[in-house]
N, C-alpha and C. Protein backbone atom coordinates (compact mmCIF):
# COMPACT_ATOMS: atom_id res chain seq x y z
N UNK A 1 -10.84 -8.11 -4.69
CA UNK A 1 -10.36 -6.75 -4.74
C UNK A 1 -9.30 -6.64 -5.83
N UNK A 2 -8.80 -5.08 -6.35
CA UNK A 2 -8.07 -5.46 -7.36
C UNK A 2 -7.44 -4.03 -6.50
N UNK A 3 -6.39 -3.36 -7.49
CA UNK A 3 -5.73 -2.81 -6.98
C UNK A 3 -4.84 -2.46 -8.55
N UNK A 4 -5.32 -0.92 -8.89
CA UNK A 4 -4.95 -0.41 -9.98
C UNK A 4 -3.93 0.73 -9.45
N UNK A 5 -2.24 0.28 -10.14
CA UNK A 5 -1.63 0.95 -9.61
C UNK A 5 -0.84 1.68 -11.22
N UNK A 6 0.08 3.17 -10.41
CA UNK A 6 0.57 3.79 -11.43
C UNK A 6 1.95 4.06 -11.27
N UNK A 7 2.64 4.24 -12.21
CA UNK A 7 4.54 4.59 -11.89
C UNK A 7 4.67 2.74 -11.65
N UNK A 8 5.91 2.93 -10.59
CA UNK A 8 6.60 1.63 -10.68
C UNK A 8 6.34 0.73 -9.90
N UNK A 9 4.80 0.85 -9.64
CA UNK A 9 4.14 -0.36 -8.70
C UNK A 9 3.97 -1.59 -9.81
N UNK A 10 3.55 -2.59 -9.20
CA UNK A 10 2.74 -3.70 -10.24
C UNK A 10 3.26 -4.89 -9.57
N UNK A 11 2.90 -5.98 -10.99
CA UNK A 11 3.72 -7.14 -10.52
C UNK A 11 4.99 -7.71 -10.64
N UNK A 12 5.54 -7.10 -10.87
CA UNK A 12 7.47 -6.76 -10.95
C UNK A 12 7.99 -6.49 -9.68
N UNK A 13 7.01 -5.80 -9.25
CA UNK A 13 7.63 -5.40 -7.54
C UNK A 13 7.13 -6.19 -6.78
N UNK A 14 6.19 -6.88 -6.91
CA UNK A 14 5.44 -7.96 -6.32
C UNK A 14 6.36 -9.41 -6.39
N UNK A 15 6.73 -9.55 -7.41
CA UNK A 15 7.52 -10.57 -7.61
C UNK A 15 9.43 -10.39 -7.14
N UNK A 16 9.71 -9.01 -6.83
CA UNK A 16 11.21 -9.10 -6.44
C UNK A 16 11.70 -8.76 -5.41
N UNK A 17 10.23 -8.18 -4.82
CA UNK A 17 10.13 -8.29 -2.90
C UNK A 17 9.14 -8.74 -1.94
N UNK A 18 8.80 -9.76 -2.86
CA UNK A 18 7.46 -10.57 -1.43
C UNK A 18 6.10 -9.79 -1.34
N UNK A 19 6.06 -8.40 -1.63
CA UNK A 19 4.99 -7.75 -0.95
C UNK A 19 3.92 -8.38 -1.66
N UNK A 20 2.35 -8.02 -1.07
CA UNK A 20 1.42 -8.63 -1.95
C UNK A 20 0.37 -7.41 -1.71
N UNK A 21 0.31 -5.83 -2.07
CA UNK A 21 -0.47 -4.68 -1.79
C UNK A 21 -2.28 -4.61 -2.67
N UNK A 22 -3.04 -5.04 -2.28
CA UNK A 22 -4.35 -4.96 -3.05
C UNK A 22 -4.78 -3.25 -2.47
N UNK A 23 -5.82 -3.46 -3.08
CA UNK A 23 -6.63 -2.00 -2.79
C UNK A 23 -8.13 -2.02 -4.13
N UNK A 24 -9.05 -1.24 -3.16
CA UNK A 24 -10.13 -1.70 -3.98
C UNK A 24 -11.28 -1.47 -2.70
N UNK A 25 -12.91 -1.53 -3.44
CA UNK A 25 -14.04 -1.60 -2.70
C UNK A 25 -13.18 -0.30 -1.51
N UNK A 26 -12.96 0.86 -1.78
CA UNK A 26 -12.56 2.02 -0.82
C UNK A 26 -11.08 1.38 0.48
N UNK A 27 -10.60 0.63 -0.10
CA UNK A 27 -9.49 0.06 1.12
C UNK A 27 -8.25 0.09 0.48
N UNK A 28 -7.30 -0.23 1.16
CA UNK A 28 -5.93 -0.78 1.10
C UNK A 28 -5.39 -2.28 2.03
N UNK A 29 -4.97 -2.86 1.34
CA UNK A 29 -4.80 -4.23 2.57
C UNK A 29 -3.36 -5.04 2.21
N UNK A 30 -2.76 -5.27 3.13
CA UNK A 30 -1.75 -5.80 2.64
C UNK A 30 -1.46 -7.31 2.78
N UNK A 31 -1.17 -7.96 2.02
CA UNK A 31 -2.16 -9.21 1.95
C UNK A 31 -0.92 -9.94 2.34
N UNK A 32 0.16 -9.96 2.08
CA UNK A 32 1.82 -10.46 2.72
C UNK A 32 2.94 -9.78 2.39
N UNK A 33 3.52 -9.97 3.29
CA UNK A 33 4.83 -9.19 3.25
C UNK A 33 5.91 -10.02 4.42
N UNK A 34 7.07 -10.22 3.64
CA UNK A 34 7.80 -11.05 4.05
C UNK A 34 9.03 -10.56 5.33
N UNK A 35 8.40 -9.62 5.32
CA UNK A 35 9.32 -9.06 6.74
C UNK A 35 8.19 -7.78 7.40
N UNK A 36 8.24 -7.64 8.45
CA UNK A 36 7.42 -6.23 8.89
C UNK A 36 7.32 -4.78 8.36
N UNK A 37 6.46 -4.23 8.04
CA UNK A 37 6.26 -3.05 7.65
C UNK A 37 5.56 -2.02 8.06
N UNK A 38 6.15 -0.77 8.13
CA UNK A 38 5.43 0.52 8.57
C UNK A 38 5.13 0.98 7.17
N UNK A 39 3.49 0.91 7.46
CA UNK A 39 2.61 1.79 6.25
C UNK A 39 1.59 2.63 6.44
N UNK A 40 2.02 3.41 5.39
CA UNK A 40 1.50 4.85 5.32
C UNK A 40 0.62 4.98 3.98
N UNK A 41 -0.43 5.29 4.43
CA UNK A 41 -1.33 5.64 2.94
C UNK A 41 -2.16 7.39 3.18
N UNK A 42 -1.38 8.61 1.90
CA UNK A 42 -1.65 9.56 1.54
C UNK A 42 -2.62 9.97 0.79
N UNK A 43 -3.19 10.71 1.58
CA UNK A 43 -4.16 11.50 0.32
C UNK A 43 -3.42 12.15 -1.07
N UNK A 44 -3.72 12.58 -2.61
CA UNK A 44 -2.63 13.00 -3.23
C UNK A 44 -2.47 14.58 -2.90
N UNK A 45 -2.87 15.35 -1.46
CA UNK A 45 -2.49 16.09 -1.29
C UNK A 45 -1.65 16.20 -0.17
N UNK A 46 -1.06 14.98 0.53
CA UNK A 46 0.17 14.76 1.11
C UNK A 46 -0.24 14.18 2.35
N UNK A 47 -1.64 14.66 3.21
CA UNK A 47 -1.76 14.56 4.60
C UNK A 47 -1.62 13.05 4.61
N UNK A 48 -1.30 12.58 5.65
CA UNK A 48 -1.66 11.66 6.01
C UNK A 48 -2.86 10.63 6.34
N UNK A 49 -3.37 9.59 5.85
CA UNK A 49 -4.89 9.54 5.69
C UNK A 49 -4.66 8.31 6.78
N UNK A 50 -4.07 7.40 7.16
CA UNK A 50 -3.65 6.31 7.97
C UNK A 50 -2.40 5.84 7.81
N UNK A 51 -1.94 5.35 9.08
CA UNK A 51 -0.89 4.46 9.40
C UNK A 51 -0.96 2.97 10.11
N UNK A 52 0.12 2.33 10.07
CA UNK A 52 0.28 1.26 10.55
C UNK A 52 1.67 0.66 11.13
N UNK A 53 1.95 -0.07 11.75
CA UNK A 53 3.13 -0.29 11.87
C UNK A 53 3.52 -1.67 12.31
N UNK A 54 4.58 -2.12 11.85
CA UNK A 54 4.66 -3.25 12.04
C UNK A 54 4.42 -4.25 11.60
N UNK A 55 4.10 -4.27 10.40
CA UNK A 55 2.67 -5.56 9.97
C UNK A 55 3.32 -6.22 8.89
N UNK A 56 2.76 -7.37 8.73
CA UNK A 56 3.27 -8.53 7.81
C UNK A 56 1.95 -8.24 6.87
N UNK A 57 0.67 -8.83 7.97
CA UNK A 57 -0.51 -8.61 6.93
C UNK A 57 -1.74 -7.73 7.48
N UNK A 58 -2.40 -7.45 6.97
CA UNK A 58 -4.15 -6.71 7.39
C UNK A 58 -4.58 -5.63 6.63
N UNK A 59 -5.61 -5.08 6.88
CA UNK A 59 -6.64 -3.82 6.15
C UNK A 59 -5.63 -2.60 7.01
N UNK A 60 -5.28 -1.96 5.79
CA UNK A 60 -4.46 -0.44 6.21
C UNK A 60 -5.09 0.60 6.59
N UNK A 61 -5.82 0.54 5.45
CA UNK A 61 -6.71 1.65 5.78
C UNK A 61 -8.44 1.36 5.06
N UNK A 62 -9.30 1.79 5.20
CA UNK A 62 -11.04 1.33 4.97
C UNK A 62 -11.55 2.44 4.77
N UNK A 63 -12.27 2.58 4.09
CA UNK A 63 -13.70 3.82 4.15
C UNK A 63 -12.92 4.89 3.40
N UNK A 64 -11.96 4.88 2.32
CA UNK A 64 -11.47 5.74 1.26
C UNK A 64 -12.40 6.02 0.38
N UNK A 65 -12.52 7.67 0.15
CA UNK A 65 -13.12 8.04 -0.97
C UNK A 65 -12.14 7.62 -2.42
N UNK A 66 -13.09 7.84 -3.72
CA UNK A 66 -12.50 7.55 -4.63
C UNK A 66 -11.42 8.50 -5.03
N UNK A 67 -10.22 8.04 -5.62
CA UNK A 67 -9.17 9.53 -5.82
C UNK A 67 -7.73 8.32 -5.65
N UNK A 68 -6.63 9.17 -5.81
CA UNK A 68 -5.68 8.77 -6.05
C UNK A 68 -5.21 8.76 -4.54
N UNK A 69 -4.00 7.86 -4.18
CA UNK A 69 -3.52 7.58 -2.94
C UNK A 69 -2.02 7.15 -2.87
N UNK A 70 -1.35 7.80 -2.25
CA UNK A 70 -0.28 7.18 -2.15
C UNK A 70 -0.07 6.01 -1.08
N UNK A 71 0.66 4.95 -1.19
CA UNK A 71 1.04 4.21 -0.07
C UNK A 71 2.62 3.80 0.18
N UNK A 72 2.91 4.31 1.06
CA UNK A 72 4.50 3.73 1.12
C UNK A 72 4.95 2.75 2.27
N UNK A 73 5.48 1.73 1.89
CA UNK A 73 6.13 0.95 2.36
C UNK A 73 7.48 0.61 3.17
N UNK A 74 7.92 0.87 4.48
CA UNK A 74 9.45 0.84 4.99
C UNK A 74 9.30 -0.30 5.61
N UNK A 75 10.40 -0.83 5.92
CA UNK A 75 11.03 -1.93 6.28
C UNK A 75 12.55 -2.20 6.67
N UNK A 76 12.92 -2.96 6.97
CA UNK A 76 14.22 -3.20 7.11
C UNK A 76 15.21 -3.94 5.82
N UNK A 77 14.52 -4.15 4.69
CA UNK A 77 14.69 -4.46 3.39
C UNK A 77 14.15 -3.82 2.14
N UNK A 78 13.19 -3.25 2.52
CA UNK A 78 11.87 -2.74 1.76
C UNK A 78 11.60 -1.50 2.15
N UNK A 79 11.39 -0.64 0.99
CA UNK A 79 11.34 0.86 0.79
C UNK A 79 10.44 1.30 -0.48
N UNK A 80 9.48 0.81 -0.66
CA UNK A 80 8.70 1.11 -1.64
C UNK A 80 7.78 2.64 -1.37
N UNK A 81 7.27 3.09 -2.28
CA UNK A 81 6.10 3.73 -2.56
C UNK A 81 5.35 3.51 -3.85
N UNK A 82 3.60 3.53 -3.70
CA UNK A 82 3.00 3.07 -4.83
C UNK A 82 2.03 3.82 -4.56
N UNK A 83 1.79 4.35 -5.98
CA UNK A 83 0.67 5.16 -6.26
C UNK A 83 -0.35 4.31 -6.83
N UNK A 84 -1.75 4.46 -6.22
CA UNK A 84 -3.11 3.77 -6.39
C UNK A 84 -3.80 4.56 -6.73
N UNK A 85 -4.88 3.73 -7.25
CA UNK A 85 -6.26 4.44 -7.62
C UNK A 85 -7.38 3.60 -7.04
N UNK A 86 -7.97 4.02 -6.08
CA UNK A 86 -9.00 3.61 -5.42
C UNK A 86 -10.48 3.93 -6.26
């Protein structure tokens, strides 16, 4: 899977907070994360398309049409958001 991201996602953020976010083949998955996380992945018209909570690792969300997506990341260290392209 690959995971084409835009703005201030990539591997810079990958490398200065543990996370490891793929996306690809219609999914999102979060492959590690070094403390627990509540995640949220948006349609780019805001609704909510899935959640999760709690999670270090797993499939966020599955069965995404193609289109842009937001996903944001909270934590107790970690506060990201990253814009994808599925």
């Amino acid at each position: 899977m690959s995971c084409e991201t835009m703005g201030t996602a990539g591997v810079e953020s990958a490398d200065n907070d543990g996370v490891r976010l793929v996306c690809g083949n219609s999914c999102v998955e979060l492959l590690l994360s070094p403390e627990p996380l509540d995640v949220r992945v948006y349609d780019y018209s805001g609704m909510t398309v899935e959640k999760r909570n709690n999670i270090t690792t797993g499939v966020v969300a599955d069965g995404l049409s193609e289109g842009i997506y937001l996903v944001s990341l909270r934590g107790k260290t970690i506060n990201q958001t990253y814009k994808v392209k599925i």
